[in-house]
Every structure is written in C-alpha cells, then in structure tokens.
Protein backbone atom coordinates (compact mmCIF):
# COMPACT_ATOMS: atom_id res chain seq x y z
CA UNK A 1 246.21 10.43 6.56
CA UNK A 2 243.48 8.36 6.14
CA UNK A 3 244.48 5.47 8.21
CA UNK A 4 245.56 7.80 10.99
CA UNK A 5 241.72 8.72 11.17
CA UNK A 6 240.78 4.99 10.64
CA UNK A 7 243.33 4.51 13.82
CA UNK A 8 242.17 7.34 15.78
CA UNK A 9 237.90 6.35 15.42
CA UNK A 10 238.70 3.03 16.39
CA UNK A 11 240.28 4.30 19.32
CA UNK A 12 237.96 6.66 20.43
CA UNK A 13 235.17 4.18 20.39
CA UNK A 14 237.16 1.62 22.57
CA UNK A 15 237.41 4.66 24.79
CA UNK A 16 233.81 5.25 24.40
CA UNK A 17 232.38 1.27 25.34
CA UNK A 18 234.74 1.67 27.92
CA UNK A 19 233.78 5.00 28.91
CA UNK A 20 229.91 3.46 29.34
CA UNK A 21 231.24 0.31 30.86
CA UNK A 22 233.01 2.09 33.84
CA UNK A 23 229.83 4.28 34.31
CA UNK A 24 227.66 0.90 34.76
CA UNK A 25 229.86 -0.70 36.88
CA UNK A 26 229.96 2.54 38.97
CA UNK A 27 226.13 3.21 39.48
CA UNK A 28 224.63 -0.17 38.76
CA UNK A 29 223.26 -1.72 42.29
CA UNK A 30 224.97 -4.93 41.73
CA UNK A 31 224.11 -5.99 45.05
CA UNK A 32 220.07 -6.82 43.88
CA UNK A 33 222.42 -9.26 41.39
CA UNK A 34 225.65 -10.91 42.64
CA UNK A 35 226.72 -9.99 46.35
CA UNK A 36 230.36 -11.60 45.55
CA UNK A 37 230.50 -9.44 42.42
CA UNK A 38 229.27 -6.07 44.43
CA UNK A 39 231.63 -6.73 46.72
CA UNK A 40 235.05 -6.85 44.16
CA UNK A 41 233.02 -3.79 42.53
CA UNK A 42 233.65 -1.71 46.02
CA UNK A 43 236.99 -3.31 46.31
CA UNK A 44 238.32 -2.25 43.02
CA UNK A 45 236.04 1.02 43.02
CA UNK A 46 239.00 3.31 43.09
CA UNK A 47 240.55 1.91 39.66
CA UNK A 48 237.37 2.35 38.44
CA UNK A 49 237.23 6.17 39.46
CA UNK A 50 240.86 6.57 38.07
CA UNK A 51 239.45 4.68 34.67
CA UNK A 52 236.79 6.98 34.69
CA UNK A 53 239.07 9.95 34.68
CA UNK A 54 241.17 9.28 31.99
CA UNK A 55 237.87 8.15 29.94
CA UNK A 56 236.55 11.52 30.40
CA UNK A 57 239.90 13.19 29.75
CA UNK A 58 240.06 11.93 26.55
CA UNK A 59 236.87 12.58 25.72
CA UNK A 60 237.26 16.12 26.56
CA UNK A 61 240.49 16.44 24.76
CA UNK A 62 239.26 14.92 21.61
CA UNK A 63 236.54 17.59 21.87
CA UNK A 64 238.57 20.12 22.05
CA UNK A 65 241.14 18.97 19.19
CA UNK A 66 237.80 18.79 17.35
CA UNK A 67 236.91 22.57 18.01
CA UNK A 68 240.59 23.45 17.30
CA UNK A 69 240.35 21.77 13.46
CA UNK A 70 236.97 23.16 12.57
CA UNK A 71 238.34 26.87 13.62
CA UNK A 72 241.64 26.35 11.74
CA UNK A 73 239.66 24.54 8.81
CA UNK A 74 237.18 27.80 9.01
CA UNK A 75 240.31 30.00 9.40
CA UNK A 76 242.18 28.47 6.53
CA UNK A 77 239.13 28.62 4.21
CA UNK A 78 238.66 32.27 4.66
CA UNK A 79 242.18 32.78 3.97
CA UNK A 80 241.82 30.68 1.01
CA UNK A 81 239.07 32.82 -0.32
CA UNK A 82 240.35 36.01 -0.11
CA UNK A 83 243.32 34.73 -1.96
CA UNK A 84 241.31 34.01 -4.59
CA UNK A 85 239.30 37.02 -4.48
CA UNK A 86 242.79 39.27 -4.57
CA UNK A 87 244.06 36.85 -7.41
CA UNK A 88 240.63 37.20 -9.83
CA UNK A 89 240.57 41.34 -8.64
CA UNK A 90 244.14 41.24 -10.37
CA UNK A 91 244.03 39.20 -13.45
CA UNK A 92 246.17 40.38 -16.18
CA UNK A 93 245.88 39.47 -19.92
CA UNK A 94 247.69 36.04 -19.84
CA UNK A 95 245.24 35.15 -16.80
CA UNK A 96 242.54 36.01 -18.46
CA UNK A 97 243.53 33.91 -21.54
CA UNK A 98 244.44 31.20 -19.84
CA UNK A 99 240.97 30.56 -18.34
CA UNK A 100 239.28 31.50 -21.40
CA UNK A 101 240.54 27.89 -22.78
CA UNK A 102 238.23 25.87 -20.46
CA UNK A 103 235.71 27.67 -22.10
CA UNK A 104 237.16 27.73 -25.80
CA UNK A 105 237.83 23.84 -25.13
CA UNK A 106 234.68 23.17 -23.58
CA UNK A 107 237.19 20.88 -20.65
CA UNK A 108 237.21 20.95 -17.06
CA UNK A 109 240.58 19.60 -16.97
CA UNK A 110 243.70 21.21 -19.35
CA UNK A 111 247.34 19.73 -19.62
CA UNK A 112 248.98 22.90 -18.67
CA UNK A 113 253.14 22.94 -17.97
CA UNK A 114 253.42 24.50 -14.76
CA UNK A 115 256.97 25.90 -15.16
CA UNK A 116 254.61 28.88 -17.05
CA UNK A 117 254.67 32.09 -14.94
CA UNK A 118 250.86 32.53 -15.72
CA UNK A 119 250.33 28.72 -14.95
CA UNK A 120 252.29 29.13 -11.72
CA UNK A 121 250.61 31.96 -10.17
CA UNK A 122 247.16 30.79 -11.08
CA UNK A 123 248.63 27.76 -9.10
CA UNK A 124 249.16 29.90 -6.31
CA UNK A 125 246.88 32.12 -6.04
CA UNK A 126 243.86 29.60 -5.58
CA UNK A 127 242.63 29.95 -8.97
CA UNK A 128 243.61 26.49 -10.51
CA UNK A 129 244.87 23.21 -9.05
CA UNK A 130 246.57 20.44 -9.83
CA UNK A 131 244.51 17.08 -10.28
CA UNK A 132 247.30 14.56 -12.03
CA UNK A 133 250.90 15.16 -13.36
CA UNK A 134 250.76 13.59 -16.80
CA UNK A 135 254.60 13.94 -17.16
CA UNK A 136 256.65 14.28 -13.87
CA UNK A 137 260.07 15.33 -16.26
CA UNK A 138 258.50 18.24 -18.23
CA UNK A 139 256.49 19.60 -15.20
CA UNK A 140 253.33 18.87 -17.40
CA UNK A 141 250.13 17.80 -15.22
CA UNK A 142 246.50 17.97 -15.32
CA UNK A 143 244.75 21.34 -14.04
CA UNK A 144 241.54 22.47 -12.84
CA UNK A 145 239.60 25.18 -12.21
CA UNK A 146 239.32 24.82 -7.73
CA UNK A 147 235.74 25.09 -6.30
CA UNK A 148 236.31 27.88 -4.44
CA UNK A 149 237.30 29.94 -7.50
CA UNK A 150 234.64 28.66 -9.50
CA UNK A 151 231.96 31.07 -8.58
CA UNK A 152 234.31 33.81 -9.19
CA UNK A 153 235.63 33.40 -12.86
CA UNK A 154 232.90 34.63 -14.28
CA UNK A 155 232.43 35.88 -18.01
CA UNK A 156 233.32 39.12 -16.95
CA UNK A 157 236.47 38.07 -14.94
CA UNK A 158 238.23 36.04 -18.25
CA UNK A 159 237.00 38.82 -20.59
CA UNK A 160 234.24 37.41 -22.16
CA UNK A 161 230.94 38.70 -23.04
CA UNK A 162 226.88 37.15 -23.06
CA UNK A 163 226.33 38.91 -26.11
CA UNK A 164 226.94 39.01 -29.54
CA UNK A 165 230.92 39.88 -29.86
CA UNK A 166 231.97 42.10 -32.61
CA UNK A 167 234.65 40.03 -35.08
CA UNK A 168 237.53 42.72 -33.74
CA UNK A 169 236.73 41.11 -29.96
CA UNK A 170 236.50 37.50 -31.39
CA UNK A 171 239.95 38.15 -33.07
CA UNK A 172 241.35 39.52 -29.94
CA UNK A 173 240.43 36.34 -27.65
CA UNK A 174 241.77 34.31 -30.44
CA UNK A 175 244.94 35.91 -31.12
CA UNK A 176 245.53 35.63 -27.45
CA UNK A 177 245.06 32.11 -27.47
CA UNK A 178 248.05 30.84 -25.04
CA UNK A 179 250.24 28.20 -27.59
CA UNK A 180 251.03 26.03 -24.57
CA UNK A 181 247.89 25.45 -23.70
CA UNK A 182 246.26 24.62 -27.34
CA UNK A 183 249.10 22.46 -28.72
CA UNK A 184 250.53 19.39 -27.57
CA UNK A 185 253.84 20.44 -24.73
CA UNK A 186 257.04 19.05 -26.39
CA UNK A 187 259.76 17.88 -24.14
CA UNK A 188 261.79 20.42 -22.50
CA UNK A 189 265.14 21.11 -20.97
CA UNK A 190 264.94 20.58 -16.91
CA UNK A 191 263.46 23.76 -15.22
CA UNK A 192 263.31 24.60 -11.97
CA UNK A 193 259.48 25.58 -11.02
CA UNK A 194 260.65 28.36 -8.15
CA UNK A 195 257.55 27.81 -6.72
CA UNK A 196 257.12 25.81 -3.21
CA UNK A 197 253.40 24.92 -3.58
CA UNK A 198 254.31 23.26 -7.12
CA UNK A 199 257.29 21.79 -6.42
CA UNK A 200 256.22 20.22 -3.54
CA UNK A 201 254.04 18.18 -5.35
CA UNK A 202 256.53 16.98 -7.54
CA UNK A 203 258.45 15.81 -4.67
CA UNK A 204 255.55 12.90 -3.98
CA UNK A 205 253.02 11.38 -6.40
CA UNK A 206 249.68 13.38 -6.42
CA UNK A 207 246.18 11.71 -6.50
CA UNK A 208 243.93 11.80 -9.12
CA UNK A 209 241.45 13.22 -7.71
CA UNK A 210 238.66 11.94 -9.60
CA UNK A 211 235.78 13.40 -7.71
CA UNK A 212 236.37 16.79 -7.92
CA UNK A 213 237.13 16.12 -11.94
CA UNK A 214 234.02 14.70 -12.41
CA UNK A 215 232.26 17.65 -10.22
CA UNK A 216 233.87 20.09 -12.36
CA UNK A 217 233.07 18.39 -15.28
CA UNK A 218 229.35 19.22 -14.58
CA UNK A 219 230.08 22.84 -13.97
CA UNK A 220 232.20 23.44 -16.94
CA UNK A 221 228.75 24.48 -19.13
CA UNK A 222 228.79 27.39 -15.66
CA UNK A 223 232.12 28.08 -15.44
CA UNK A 224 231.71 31.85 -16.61
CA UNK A 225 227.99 31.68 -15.19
C-alpha cells in the first residue's frame, strides 16, 4: 500500500510540472524572446492544447478520487463507531472481565488466544485489536484496546467503581478473573477461529504496530477515565 502512494505522488507531481510547463508555453509571449522558438510554439500549439487536457483531467480526477476516500474514510469511521458504541451498550460479564485485566495488569497490550468467544467478539465488535500474533499455531497474538473504543470503556462500562469497593465487590472482580488471560496459554489442538476478520489475519503476517502500542501505553493510567 505504501509504495502504491509513493508511486501515485510521484506521478501526480510529474503531472503537475508538466501541468505548469504546458500553461507557460501556452501564454508566455515567446516572441519578445526567440522568434524561431515562437514560431514551433504556434506550430505545435495544438499538442499542447491536447497536453493540457489530459493535465487537467487528471487533475480533476485525482480530486475527485480524493473527495471519494475522505467520504468513505468519514463513512467507514462512523460505522466503526457505532459498532463500538452497540458492542460497549451490550457487554456481558466475560466482556466486562476481560477488559478489567488491562486495568488489573496495569498493560496496554495482553496475550489473549483469539479462538475465545469473548476474545473474538471483542475482536469484532471494535472493542480490541490485534497488534502482533505471538504464536501463529495456537491463535495466540498481542491485543489492544482500539482508539476509538478507548473513550468508551470507561470504569462504569468494565464494572468498576472510583470509590472505595466493599471486599464482596473486590471478590467478585477477582473471582471473575478470565484464566486465559492471567496465565501463560499452553499449546492447543488446531481450532478453527469462525471468524473472517480474525482469520484473515492469520492468512498474512500482521504488523506490529508499534505506534499505536506505545500511544496506548500512555493512556493505559485513562483507560477507565
């Protein structure tokens, strides 16, 4: 992807310089300089008109394919949102006590097997995202919490409270305490994931994507905030 853009900049500012070229050679009085030259300008003018066009084609088509990807971006990220919205409106218990452990941990990135149901639909529903897969074999990778469901999982939304909690809710949170997200994953038998979004990654390497880590590493002390 990214050396498609590299290709398609570079191209666009060819078309550009020659874009400003042909728009010289059309208006500049180049008789005040060369007469010989002014003369192969007027004999060649109507290349230069039909250069001129396809400069400005492309230049209006690259517009528009910008437009088009900044309304489907916009689109898409609206979807995206209420996704998550609908997914954090509907958390059960294992959600809830899933996402508690980035708290409980004090991480911004958990070693999760994402052949777990709970895993899985957190997966799809917007909620978490996959960063690295640690091991390919036992469908074990790194997860995150995904900035656009950060602002939502609030204390409130993973069952957790500013105040003092009574030992009763303190026993609760840690009784609920998922195993396969505390303990080290032992190898498993094959399983298929029956998800597309997940399984689709395993198809092709992921990659690490170290920014958004190290962004959510500085938001994990306001992850319930």
């Amino acid at each position: 992807m990214s050396t498609t853009n590299s290709a398609m900049r570079s191209i666009n500012t060819i078309m550009m310089w020659l874009f400003c070229l042909t728009v010289l050679m059309l208006i500049m009085p180049w008789e005040q300089v060369s007469t010989e030259f002014a003369s192969k300008i007027d004999a060649n003018r109507i290349y230069l008109y039909f250069a001129l066009i396809i400069e400005v084609s492309n230049i209006l088509a690259q517009g528009c394919l910008t437009l088009v990807q900044a309304y489907s971006k916009k689109s898409y990220n609206k979807r995206l949102e209420e996704l998550v919205q609908t997914t954090v409106n509907h958390f059960d218990f294992a959600e809830k006590a899933l996402l508690r452990e980035f708290v409980l941990q004090r991480k911004s990135v958990l070693n999760l097997p994402v052949t777990e149901p709970t895993v899985r639909n957190l997966i799809d529903g917007g909620v978490l995202k996959i960063v690295h897969i640690t091991d390919a074999e036992n469908k074990i990778a790194q997860v995150i919490i995904s900035k656009v469901a950060r602002p939502y999982i609030t204390y409130k939304a993973i069952g957790l409270t500013l105040g003092k909690m009574t030992e009763e809710q303190i026993s609760a949170i840690m009784t609920a305490r998922p195993v396969y997200a505390k303990t080290k994953i032992k190898p498993q038998n094959k399983v298929v994931v029956g998800s597309k979004t997940i399984n689709s990654l395993f198809k092709s390497p992921v990659e690490d994507e170290t920014e958004e880590v190290l962004d959510t590493a500085k938001d994990n002390h306001n992850v319930a905030a």
